[in-house]
PDB file of N, CA and C in Angstrom:
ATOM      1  N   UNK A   1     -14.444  11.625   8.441  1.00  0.00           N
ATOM      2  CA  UNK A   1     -13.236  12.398   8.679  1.00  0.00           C
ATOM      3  C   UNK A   1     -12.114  11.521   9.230  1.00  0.00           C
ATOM      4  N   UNK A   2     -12.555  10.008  10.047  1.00  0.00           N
ATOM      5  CA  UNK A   2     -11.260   9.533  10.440  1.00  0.00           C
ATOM      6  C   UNK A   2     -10.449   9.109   9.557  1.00  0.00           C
ATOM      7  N   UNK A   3     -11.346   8.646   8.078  1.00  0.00           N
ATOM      8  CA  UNK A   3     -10.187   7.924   7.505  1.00  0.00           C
ATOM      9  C   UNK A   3      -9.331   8.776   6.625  1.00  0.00           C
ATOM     10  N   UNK A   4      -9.723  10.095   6.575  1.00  0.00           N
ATOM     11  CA  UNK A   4      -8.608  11.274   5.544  1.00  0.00           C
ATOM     12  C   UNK A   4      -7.354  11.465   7.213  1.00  0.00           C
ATOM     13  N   UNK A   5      -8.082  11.476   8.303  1.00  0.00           N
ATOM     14  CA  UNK A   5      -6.729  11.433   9.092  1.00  0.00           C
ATOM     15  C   UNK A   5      -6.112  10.113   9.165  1.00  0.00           C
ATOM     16  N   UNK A   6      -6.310   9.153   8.997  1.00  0.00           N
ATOM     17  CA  UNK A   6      -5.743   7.575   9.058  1.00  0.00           C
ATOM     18  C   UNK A   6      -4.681   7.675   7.565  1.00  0.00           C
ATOM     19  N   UNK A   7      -5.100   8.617   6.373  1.00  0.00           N
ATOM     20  CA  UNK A   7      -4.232   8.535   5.007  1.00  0.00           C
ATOM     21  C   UNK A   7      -3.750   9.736   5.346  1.00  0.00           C
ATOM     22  N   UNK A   8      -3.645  10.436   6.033  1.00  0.00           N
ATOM     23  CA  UNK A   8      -3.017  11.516   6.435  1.00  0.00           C
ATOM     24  C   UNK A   8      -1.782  10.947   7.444  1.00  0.00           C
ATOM     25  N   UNK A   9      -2.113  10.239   8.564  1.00  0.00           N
ATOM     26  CA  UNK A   9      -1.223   9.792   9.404  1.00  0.00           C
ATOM     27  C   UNK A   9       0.117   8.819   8.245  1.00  0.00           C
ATOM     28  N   UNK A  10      -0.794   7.847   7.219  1.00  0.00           N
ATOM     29  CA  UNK A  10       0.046   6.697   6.777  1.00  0.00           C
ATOM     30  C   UNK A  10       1.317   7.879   6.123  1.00  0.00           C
ATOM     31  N   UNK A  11       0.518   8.395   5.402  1.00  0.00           N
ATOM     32  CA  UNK A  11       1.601   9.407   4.073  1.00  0.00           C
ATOM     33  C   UNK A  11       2.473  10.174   5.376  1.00  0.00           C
ATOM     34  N   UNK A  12       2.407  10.519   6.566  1.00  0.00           N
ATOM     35  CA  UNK A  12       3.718  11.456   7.171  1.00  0.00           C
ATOM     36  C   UNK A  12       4.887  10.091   7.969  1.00  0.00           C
ATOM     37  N   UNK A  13       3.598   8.715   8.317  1.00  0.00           N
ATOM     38  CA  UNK A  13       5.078   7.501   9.038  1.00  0.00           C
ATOM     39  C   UNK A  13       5.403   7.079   7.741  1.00  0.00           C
ATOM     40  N   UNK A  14       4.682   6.808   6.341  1.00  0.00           N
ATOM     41  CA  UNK A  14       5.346   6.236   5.216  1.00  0.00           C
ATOM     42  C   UNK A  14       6.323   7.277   4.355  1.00  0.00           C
ATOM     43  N   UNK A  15       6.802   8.630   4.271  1.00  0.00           N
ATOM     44  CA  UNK A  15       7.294   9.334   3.540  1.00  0.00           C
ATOM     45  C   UNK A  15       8.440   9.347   3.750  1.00  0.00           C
ATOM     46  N   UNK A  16       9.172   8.767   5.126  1.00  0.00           N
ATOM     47  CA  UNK A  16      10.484   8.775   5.347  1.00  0.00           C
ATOM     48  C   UNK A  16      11.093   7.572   5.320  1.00  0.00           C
ATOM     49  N   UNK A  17      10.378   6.569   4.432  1.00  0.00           N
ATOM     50  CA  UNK A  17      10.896   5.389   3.787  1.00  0.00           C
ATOM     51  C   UNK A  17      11.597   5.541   2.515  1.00  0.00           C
ATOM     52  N   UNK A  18      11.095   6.973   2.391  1.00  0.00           N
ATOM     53  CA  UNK A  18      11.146   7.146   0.717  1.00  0.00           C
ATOM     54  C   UNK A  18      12.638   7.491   0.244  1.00  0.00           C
ATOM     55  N   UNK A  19      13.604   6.788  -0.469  1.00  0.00           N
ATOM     56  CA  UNK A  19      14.871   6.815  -0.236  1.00  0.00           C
ATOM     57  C   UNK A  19      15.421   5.875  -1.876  1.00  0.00           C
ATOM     58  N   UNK A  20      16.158   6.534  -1.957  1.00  0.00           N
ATOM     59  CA  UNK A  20      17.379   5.454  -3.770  1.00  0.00           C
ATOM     60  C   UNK A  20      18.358   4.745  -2.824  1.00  0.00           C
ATOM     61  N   UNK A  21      18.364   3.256  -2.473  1.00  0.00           N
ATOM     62  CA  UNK A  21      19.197   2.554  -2.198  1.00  0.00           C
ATOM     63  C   UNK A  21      20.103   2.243  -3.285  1.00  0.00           C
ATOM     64  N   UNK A  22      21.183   1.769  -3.339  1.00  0.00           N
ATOM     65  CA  UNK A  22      22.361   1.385  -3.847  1.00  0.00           C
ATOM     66  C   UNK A  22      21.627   0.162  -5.278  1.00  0.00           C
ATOM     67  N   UNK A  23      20.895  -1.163  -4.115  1.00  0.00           N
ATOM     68  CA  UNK A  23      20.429  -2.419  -4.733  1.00  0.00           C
ATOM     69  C   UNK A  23      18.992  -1.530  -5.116  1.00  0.00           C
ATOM     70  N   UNK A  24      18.667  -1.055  -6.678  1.00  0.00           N
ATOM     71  CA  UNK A  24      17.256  -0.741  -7.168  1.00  0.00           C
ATOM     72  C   UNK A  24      16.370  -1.180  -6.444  1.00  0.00           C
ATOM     73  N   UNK A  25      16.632  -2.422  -6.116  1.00  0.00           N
ATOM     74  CA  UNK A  25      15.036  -3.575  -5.794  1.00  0.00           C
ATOM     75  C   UNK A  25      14.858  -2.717  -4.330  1.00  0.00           C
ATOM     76  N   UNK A  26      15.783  -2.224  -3.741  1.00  0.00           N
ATOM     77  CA  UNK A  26      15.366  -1.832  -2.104  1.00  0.00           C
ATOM     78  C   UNK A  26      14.793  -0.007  -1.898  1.00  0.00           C
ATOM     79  N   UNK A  27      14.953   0.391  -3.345  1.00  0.00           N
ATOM     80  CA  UNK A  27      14.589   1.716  -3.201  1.00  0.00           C
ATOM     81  C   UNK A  27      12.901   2.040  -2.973  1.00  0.00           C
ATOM     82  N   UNK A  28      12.716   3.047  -2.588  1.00  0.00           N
ATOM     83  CA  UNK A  28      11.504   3.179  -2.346  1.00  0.00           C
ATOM     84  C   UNK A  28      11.182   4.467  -2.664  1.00  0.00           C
ATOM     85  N   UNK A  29      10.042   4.849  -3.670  1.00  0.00           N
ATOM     86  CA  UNK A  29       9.621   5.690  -4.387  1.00  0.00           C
ATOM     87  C   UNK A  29       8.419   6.983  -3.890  1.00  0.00           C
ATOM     88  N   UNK A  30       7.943   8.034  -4.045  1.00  0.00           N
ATOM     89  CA  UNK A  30       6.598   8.612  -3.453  1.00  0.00           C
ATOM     90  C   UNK A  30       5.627   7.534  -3.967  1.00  0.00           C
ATOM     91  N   UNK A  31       5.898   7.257  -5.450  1.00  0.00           N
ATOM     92  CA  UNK A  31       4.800   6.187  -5.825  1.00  0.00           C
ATOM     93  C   UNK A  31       4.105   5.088  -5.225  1.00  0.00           C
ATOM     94  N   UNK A  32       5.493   4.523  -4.733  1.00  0.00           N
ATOM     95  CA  UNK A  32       5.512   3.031  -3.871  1.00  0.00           C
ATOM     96  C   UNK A  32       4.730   3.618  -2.792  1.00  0.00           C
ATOM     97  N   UNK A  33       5.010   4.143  -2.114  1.00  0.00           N
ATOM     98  CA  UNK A  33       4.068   5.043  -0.674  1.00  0.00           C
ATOM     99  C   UNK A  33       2.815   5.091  -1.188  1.00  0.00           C
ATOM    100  N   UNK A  34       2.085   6.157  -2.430  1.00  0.00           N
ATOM    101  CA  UNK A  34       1.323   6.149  -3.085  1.00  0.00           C
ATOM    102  C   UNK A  34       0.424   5.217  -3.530  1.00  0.00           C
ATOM    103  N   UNK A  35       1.050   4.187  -3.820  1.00  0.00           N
ATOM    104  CA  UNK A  35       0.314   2.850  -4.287  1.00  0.00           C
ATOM    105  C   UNK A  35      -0.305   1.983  -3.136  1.00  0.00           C
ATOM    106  N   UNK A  36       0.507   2.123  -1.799  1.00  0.00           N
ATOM    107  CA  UNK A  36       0.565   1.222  -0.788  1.00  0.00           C
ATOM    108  C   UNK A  36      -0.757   1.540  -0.257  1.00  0.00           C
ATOM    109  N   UNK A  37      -0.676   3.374  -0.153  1.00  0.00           N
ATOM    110  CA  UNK A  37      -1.963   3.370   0.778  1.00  0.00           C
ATOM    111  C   UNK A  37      -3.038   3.604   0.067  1.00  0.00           C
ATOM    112  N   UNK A  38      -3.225   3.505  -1.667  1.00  0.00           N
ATOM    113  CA  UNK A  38      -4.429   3.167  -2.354  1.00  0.00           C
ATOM    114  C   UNK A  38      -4.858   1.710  -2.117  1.00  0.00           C
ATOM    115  N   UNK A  39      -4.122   0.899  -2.139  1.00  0.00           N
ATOM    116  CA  UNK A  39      -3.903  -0.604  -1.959  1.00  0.00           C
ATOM    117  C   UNK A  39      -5.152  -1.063  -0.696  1.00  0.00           C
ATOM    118  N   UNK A  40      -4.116  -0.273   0.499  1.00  0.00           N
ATOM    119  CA  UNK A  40      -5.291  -0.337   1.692  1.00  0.00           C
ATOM    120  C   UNK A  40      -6.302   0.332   1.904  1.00  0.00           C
ATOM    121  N   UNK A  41      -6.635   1.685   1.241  1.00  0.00           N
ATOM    122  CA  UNK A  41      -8.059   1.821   0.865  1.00  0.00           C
ATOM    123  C   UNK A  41      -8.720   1.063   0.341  1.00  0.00           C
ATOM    124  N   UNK A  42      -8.091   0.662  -0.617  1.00  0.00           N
ATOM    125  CA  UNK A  42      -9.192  -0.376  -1.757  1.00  0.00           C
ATOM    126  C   UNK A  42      -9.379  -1.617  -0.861  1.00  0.00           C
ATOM    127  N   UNK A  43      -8.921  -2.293  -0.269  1.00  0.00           N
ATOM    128  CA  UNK A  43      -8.681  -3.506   0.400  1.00  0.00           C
ATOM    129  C   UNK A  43      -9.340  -3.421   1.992  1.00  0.00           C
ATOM    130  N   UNK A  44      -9.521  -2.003   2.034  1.00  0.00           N
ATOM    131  CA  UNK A  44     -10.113  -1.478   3.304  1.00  0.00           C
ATOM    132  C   UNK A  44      -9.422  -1.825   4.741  1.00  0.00           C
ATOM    133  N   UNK A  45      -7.872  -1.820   4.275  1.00  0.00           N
ATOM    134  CA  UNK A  45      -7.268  -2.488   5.373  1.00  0.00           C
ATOM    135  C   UNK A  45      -5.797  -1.387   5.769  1.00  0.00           C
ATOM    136  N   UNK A  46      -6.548  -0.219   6.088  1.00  0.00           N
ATOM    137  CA  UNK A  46      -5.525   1.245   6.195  1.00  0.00           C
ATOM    138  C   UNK A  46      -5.449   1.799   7.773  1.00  0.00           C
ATOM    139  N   UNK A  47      -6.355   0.961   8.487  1.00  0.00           N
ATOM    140  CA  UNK A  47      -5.970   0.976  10.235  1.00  0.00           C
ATOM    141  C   UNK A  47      -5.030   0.291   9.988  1.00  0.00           C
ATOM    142  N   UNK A  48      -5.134  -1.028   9.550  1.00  0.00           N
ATOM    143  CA  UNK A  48      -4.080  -2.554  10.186  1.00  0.00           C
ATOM    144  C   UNK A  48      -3.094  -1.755   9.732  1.00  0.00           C
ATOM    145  N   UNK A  49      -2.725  -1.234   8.262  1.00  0.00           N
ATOM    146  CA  UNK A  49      -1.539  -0.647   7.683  1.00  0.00           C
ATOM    147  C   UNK A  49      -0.737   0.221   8.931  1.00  0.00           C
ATOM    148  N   UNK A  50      -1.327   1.117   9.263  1.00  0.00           N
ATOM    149  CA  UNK A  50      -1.407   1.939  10.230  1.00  0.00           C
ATOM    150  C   UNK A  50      -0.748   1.694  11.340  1.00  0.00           C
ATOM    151  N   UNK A  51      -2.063   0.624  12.023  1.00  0.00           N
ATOM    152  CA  UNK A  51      -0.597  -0.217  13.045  1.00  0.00           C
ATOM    153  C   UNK A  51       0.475  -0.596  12.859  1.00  0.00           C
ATOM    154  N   UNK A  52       0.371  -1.458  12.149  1.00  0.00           N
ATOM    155  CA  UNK A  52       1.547  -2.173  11.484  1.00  0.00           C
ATOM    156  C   UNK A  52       3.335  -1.322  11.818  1.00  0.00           C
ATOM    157  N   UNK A  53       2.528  -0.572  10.930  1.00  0.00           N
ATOM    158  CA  UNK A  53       3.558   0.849  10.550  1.00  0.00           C
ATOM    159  C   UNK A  53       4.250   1.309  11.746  1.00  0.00           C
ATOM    160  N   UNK A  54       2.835   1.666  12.848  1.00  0.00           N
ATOM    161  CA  UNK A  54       3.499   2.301  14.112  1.00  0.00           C
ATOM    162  C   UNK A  54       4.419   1.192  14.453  1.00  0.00           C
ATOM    163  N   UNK A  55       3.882   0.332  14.485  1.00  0.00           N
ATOM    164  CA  UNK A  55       4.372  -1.283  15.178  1.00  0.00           C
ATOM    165  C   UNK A  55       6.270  -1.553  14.964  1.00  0.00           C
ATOM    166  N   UNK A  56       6.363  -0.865  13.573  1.00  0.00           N
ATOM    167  CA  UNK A  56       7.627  -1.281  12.667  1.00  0.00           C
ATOM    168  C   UNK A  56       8.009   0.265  12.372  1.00  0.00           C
ATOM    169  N   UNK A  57       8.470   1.085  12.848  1.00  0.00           N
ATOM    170  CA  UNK A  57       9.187   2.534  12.476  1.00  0.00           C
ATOM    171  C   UNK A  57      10.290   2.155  11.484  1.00  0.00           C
ATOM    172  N   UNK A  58      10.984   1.414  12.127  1.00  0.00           N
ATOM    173  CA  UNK A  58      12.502   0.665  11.705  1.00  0.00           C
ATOM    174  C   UNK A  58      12.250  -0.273  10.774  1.00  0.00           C
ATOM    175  N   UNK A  59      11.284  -0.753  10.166  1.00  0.00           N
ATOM    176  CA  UNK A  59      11.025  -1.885   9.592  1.00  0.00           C
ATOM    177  C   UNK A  59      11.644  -2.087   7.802  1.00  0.00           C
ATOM    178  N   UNK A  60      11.219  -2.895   7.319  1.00  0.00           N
ATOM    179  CA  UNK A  60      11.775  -2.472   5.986  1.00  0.00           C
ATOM    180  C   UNK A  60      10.120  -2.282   5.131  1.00  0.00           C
ATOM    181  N   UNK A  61       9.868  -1.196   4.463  1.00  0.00           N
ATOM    182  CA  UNK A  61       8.629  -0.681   3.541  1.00  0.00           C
ATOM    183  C   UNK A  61       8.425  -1.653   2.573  1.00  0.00           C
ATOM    184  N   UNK A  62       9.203  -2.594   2.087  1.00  0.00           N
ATOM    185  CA  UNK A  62       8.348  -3.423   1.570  1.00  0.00           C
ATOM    186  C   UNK A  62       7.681  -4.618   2.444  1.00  0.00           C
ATOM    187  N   UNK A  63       8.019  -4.717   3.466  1.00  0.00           N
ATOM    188  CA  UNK A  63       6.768  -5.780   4.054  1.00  0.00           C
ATOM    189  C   UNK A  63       5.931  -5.153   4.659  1.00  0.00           C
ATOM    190  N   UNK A  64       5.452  -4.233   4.173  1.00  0.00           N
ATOM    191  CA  UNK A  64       4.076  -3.538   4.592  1.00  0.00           C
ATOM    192  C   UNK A  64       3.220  -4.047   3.596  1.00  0.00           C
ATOM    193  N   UNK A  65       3.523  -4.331   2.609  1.00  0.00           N
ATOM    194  CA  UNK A  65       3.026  -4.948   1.676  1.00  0.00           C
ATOM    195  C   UNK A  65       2.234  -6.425   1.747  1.00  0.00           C
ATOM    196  N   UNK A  66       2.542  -7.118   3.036  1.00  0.00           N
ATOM    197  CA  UNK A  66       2.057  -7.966   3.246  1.00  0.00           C
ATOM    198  C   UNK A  66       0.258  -8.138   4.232  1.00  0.00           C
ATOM    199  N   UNK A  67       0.626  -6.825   4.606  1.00  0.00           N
ATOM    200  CA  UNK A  67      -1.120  -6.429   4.843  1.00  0.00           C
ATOM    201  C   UNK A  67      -2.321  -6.343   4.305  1.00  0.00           C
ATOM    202  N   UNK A  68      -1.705  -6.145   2.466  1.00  0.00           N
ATOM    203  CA  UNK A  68      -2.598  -6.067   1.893  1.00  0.00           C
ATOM    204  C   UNK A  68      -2.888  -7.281   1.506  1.00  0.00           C
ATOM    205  N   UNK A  69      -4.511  -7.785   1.343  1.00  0.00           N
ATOM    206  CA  UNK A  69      -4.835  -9.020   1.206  1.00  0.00           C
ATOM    207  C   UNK A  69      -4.417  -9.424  -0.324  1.00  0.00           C
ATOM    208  N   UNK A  70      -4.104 -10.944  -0.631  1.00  0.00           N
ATOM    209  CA  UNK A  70      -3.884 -11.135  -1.928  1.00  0.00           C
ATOM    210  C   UNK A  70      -5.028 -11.505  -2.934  1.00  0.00           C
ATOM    211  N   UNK A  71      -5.119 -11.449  -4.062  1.00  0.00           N
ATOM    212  CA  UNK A  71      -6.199 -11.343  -5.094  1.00  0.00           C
ATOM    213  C   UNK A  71      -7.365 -10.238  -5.444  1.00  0.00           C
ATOM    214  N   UNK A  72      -7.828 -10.345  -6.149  1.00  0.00           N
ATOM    215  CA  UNK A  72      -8.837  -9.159  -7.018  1.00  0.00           C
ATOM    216  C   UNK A  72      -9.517  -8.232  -5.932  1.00  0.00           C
ATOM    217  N   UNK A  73      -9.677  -7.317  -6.099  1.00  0.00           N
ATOM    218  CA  UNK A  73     -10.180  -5.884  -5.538  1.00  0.00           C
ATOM    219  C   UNK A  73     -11.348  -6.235  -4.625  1.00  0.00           C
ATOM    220  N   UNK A  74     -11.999  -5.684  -3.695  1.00  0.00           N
ATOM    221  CA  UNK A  74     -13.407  -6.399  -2.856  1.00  0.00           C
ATOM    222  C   UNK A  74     -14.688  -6.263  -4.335  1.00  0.00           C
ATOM    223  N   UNK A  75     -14.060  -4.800  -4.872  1.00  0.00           N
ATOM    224  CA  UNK A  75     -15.328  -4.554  -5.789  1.00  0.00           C
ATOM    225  C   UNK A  75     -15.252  -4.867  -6.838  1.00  0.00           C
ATOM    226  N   UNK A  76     -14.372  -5.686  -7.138  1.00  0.00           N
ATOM    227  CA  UNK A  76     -13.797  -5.754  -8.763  1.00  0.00           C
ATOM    228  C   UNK A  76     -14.341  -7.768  -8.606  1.00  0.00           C
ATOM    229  N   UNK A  77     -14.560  -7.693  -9.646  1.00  0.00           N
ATOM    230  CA  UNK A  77     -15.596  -9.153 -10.350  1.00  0.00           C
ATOM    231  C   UNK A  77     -15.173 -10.105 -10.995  1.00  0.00           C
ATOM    232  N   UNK A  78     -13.926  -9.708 -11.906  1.00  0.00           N
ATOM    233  CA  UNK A  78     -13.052 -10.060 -12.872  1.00  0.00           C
ATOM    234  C   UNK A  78     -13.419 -10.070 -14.001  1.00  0.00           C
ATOM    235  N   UNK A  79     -14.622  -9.566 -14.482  1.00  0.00           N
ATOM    236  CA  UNK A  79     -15.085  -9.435 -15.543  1.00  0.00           C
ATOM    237  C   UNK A  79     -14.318  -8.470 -16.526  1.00  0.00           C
ATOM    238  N   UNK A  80     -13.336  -7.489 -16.225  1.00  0.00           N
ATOM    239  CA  UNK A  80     -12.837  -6.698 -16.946  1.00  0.00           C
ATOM    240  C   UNK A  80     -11.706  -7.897 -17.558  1.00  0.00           C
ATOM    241  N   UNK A  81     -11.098  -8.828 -16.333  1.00  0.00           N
ATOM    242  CA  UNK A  81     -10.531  -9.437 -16.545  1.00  0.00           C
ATOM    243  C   UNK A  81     -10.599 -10.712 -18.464  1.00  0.00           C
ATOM    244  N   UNK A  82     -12.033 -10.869 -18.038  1.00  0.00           N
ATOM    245  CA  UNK A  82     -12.563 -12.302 -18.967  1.00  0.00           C
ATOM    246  C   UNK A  82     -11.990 -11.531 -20.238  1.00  0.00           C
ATOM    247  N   UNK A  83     -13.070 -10.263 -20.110  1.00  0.00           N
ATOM    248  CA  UNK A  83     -12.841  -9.214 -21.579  1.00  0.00           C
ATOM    249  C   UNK A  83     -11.530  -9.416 -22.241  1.00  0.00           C
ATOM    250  N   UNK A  84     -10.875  -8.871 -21.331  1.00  0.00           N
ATOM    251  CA  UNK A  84      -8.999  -8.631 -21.986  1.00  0.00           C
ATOM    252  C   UNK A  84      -9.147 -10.085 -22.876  1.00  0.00           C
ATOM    253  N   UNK A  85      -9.578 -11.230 -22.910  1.00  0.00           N
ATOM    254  CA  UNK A  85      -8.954 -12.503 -23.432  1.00  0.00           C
ATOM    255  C   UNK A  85      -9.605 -12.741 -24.462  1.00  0.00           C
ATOM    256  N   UNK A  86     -11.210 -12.040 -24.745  1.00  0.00           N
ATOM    257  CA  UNK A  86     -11.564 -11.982 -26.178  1.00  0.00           C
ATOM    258  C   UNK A  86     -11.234 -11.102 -27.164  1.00  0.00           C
ATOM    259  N   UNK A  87     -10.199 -10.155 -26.791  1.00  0.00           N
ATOM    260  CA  UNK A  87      -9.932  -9.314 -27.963  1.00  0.00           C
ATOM    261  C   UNK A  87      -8.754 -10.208 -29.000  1.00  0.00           C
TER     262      UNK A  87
END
């Protein structure tokens, strides 16, 4: 049950990021929110997000993005990957 309240907490501090800036690149989408905290499920890193978040109210939503670790999924192998290159 903590972690449906931990994606419960992210989606009510991440939803008021959600905004059409002027410059495209700075807008921020439900998706973008959406994606972020699948990201840290998958990556299993949706406390740190969490903090982070509290940490930065004011912050800008795309460097939340930097929590999530870089490269392939914990569960993912790359084997779907190899595939794609023999077709």
């Amino acid at each position: 049950m903590e972690k449906k309240s931990t994606i419960d907490e992210l989606k009510k501090l991440l939803n008021p990021f959600i905004k059409e800036h002027p410059m495209k690149k700075d807008s921020v989408y439900a998706e973008d929110v959406e994606s972020l905290i699948r990201f840290a499920e998958a990556f299993h890193v949706e406390e740190e997000l969490l903090t982070t978040v509290k940490a930065n109210p004011n912050g800008v939503f795309w460097d939340f993005l930097k929590v999530i670790p870089e490269g392939l999924l914990p569960e993912d192998d790359g084997e779907d990957l190899l595939d794609d290159d023999d077709e």
